[in-house]
C-alpha atoms as a PDB file:
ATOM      1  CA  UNK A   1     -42.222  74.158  12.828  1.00  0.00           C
ATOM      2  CA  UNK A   2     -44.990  72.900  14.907  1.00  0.00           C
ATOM      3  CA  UNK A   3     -44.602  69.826  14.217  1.00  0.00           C
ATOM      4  CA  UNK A   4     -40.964  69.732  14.436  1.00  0.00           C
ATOM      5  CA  UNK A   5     -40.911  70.874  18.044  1.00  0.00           C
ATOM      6  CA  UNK A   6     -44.278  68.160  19.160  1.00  0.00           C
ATOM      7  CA  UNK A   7     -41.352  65.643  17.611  1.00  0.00           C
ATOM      8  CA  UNK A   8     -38.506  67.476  19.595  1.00  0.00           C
ATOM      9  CA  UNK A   9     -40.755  67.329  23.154  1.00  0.00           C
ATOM     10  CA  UNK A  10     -41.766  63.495  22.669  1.00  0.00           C
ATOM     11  CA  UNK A  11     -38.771  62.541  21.514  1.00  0.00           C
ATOM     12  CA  UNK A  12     -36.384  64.176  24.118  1.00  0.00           C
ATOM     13  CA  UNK A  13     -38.743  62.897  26.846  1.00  0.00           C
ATOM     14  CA  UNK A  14     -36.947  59.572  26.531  1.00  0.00           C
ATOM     15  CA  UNK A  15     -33.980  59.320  28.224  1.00  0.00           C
ATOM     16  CA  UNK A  16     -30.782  59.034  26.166  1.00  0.00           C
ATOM     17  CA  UNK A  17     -30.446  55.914  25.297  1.00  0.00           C
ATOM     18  CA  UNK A  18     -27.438  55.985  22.365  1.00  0.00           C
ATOM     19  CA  UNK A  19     -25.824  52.673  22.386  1.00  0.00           C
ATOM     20  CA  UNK A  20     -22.458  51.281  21.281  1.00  0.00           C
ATOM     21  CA  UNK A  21     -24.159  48.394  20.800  1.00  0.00           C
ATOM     22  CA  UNK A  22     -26.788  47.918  17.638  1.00  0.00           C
ATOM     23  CA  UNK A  23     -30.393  46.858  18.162  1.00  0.00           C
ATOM     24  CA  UNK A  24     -31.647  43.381  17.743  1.00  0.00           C
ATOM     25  CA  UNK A  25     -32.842  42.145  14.325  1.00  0.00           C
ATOM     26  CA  UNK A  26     -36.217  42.861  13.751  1.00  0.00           C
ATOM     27  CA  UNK A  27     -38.390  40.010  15.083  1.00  0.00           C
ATOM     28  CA  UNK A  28     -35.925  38.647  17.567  1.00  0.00           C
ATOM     29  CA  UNK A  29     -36.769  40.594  20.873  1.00  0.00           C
ATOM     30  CA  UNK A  30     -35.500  38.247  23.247  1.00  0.00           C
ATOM     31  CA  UNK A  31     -32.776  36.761  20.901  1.00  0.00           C
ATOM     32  CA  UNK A  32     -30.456  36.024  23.268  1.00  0.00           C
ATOM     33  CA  UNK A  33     -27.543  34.928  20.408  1.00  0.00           C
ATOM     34  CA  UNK A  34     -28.764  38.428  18.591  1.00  0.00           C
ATOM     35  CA  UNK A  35     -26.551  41.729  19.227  1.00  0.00           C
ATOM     36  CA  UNK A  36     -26.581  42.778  22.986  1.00  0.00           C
ATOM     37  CA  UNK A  37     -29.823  44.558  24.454  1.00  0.00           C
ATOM     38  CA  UNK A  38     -29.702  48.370  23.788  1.00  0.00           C
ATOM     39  CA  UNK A  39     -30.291  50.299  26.637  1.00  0.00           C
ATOM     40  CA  UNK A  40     -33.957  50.983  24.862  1.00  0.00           C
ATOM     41  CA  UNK A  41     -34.401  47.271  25.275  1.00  0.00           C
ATOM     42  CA  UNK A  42     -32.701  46.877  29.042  1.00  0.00           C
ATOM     43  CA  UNK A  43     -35.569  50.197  30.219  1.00  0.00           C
ATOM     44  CA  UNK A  44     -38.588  49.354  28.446  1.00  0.00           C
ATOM     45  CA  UNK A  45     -38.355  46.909  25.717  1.00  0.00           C
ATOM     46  CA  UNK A  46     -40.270  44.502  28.509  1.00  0.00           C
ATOM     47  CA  UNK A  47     -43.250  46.141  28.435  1.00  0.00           C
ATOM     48  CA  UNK A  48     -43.086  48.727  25.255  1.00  0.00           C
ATOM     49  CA  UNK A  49     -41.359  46.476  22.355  1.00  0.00           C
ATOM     50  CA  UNK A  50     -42.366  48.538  19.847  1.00  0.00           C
ATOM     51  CA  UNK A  51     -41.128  51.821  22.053  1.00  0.00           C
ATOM     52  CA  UNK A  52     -37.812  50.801  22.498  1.00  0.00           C
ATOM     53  CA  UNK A  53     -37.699  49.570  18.214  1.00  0.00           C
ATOM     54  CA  UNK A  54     -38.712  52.968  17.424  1.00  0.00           C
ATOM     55  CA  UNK A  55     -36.069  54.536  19.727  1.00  0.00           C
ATOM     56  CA  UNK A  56     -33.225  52.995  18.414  1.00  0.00           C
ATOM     57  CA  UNK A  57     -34.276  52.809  14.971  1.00  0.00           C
ATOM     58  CA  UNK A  58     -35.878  56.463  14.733  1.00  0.00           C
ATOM     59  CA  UNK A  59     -34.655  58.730  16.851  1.00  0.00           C
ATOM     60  CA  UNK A  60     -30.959  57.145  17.116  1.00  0.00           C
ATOM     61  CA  UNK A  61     -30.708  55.402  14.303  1.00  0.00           C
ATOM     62  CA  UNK A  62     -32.027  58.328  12.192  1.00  0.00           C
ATOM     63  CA  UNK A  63     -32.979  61.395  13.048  1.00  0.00           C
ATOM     64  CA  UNK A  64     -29.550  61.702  15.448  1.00  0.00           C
ATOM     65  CA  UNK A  65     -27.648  60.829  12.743  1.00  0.00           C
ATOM     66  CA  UNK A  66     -29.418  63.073  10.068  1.00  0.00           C
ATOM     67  CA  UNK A  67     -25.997  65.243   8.414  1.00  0.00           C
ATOM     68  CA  UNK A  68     -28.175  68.608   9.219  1.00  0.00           C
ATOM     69  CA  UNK A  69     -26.570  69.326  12.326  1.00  0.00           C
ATOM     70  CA  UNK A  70     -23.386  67.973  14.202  1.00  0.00           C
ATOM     71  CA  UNK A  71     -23.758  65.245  17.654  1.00  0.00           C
ATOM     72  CA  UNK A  72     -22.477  67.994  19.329  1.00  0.00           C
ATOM     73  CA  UNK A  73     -25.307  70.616  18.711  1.00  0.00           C
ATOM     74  CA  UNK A  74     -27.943  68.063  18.139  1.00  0.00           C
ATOM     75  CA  UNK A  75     -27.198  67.637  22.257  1.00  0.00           C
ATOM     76  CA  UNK A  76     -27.170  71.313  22.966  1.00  0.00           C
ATOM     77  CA  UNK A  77     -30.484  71.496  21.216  1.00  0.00           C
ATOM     78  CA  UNK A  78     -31.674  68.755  23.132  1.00  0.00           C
ATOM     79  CA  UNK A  79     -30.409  69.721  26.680  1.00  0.00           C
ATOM     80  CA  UNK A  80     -31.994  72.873  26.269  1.00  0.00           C
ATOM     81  CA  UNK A  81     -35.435  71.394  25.592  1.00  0.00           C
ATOM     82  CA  UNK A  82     -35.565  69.316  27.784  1.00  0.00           C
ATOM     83  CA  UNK A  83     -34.664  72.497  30.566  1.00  0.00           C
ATOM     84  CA  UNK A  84     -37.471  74.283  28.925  1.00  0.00           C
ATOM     85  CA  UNK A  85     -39.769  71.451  29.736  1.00  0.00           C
ATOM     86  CA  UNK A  86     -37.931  70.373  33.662  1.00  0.00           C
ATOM     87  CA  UNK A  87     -37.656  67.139  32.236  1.00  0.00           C
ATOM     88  CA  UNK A  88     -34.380  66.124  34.834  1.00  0.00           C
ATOM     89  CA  UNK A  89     -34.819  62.585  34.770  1.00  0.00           C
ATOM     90  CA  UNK A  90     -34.128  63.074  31.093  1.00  0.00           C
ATOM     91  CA  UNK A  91     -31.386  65.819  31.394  1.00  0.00           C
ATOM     92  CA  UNK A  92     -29.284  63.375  33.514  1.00  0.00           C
ATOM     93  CA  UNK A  93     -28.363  61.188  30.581  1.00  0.00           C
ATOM     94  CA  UNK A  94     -28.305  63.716  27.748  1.00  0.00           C
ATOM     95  CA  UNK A  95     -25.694  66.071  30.044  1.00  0.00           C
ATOM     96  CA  UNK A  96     -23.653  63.188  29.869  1.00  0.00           C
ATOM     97  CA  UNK A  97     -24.278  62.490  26.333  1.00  0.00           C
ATOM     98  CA  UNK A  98     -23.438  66.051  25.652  1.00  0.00           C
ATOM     99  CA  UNK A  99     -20.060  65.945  27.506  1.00  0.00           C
ATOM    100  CA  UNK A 100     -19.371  63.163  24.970  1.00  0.00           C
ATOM    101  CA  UNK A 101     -20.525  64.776  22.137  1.00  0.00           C
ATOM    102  CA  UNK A 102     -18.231  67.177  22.679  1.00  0.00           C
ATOM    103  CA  UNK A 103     -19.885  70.075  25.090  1.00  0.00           C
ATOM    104  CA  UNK A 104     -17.664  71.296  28.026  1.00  0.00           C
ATOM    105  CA  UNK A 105     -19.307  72.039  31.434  1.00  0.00           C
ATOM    106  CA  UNK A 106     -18.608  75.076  30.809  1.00  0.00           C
ATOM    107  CA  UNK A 107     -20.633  75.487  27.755  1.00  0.00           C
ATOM    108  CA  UNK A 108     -23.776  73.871  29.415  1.00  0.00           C
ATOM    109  CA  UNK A 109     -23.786  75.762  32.652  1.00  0.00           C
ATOM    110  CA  UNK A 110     -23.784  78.896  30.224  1.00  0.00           C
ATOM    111  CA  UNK A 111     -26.750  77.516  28.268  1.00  0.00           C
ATOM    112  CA  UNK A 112     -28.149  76.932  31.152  1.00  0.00           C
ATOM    113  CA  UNK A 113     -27.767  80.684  32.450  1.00  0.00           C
ATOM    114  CA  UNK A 114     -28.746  81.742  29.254  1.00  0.00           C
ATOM    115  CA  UNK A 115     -31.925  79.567  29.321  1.00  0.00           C
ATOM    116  CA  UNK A 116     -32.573  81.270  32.849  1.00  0.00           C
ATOM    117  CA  UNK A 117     -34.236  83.908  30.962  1.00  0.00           C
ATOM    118  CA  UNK A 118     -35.993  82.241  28.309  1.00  0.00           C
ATOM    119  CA  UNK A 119     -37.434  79.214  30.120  1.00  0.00           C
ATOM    120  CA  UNK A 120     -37.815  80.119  33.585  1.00  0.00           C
ATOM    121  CA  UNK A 121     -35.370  80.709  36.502  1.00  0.00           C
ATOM    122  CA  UNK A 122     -36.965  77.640  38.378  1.00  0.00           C
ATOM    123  CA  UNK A 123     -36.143  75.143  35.699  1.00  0.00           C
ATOM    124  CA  UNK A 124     -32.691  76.808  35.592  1.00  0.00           C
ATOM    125  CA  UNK A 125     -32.042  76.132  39.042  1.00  0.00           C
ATOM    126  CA  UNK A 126     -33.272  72.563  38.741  1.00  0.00           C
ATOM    127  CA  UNK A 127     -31.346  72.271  35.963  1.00  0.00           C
ATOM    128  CA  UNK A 128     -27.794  73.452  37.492  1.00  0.00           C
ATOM    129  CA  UNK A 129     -28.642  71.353  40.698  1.00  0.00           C
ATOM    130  CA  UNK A 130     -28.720  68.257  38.039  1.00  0.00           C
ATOM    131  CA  UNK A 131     -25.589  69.262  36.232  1.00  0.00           C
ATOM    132  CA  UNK A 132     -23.528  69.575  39.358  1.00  0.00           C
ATOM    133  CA  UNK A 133     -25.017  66.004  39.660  1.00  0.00           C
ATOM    134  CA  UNK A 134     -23.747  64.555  37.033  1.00  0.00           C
ATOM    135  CA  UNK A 135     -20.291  66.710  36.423  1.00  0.00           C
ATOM    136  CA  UNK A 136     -19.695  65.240  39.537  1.00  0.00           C
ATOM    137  CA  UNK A 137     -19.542  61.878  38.430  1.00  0.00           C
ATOM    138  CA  UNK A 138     -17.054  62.104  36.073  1.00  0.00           C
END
């Protein structure tokens, strides 16, 4: 379990980065004629290559499409980590993500409530102040 939630925190520190659009071949990082840039690529793939390979072909490619859980919890577990830890760059894109996946505001201003309790009122706060953010933007 451990080592499940080290994976969780290091993983969820990146900010979503899902695509529509599939990574570039293997060996073809500035491929122009490959598949479009992922958004991996377009944030870091500049600097961190291998970064932006392993999160599109790790944590999006596999372990967020693993048949253990559904999209839509796999982002409830995820937003709530990442309140535990006040990651809100992070919790920006994964709000969103959720609301795709299938979470209504409602649901995540409850988690976040309910997280009040378990992960500290400050990080709730911050957390609500980012939600309003992005529920606002529609």
């Amino acid at each position: 379990m451990p080592l499940l939630v080290a994976a969780t925190c290091c993983f969820t520190a990146l900010p979503a980065v899902a695509q529509a659009s599939e990574p570039r071949p293997s060996g073809t990082p500035n491929a122009s004629a490959a598949a479009p840039a992922t958004r991996a690529q377009q944030m870091f793939g500049d600097i961190s290559p291998k970064l932006a390979e392993l999160t599109d072909k790790v944590l999006f490619g596999d372990v967020w499409e693993r048949p253990g859980l559904s999209k839509r919890d796999r982002s409830l577990v995820t937003v709530s980590a990442l309140i535990a830890m006040n990651r809100a760059d992070q919790l920006r894109s994964h709000l969103q993500r959720a609301r795709d996946n299938g979470l209504t505001e409602t649901e995540l201003v409850e988690a976040i409530t309910h997280l009040a309790f378990y992960s500290g009122w400050p990080n709730a706060v911050t957390a609500i102040s980012v939600a309003k953010e992005v529920f606002r933007k529609k």
